[in-house]
C-alpha atoms as a PDB file:
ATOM      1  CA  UNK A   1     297.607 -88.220 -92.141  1.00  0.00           C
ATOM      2  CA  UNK A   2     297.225 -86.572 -88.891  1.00  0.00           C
ATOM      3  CA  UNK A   3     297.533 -88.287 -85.216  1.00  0.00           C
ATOM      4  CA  UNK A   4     294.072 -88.089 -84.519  1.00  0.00           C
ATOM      5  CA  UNK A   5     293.152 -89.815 -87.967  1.00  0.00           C
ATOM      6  CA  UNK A   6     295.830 -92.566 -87.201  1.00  0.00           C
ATOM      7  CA  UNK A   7     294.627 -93.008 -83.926  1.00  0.00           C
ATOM      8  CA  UNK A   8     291.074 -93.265 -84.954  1.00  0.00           C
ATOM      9  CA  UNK A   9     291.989 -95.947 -87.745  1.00  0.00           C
ATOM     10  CA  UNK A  10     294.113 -98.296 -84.744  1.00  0.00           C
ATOM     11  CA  UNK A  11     291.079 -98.116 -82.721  1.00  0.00           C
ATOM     12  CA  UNK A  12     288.784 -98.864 -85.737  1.00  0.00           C
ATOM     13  CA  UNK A  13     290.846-101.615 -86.711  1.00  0.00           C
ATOM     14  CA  UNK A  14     291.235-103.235 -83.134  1.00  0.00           C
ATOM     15  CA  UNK A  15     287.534-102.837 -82.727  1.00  0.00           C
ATOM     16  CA  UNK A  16     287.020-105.088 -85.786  1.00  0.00           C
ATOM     17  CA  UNK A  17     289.458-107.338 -84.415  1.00  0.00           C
ATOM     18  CA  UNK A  18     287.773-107.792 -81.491  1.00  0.00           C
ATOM     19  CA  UNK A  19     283.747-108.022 -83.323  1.00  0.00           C
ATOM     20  CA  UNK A  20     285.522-110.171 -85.294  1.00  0.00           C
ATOM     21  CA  UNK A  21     286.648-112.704 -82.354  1.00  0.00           C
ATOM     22  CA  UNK A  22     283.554-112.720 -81.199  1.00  0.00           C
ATOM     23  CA  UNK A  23     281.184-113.312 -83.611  1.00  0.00           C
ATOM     24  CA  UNK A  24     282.914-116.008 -85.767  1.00  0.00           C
ATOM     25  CA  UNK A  25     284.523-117.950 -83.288  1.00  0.00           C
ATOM     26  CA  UNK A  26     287.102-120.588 -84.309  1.00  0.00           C
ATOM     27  CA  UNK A  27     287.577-120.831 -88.110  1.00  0.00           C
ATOM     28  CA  UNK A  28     290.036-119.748 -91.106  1.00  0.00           C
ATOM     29  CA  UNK A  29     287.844-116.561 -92.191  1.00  0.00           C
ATOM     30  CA  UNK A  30     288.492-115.464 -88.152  1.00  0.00           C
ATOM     31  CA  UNK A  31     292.108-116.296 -88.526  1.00  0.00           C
ATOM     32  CA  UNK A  32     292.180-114.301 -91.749  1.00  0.00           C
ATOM     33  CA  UNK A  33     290.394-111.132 -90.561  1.00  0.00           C
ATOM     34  CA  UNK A  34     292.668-111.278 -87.600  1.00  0.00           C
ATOM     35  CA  UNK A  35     295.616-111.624 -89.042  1.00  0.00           C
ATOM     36  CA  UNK A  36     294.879-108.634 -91.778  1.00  0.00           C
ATOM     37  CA  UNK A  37     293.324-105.944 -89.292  1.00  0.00           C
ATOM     38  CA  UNK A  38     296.138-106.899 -86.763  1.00  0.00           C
ATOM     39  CA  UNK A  39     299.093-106.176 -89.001  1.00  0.00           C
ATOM     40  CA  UNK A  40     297.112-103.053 -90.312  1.00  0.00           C
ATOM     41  CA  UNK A  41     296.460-102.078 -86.586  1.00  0.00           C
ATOM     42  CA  UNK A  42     300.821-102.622 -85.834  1.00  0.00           C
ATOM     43  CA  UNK A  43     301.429-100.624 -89.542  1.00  0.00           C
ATOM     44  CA  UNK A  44     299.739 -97.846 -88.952  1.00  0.00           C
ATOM     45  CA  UNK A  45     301.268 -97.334 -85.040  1.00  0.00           C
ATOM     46  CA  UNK A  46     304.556 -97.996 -86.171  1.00  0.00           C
ATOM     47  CA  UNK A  47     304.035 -95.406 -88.702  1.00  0.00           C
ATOM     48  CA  UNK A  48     302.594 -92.910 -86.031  1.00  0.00           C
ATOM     49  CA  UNK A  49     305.590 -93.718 -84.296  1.00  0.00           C
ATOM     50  CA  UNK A  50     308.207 -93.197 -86.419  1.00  0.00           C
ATOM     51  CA  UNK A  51     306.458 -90.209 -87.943  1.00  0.00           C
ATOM     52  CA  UNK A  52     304.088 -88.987 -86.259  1.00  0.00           C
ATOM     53  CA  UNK A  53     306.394 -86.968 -83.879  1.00  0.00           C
ATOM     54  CA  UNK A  54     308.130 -84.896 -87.113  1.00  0.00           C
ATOM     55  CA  UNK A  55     304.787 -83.561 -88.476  1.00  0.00           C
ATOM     56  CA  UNK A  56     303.511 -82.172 -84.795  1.00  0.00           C
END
């Protein structure tokens, strides 16, 4: 996976993060979809960060 692609998919998954806040307000399935794209959102930097540097 290239930088470009990771960066896209943080700023994809933030995005629905933040539609997410927004349009369903206070309730589990908002809690849920924030809690999934979040960690997904702090995987995939942490993997650009420890990785991302080797395959430039």
């Amino acid at each position: 996976m290239s930088n470009s692609t990771r960066w896209t998919l943080i700023c994809v998954l933030i995005g629905v993060n933040v539609l997410s806040n927004a349009v369903l307000g206070d309730g589990w399935i908002q809690i849920a979809v924030s809690a999934v794209t979040g960690l997904a959102a702090v995987a995939v930097l942490i993997d650009l960060l420890l990785r991302g540097r080797r395959e430039s």
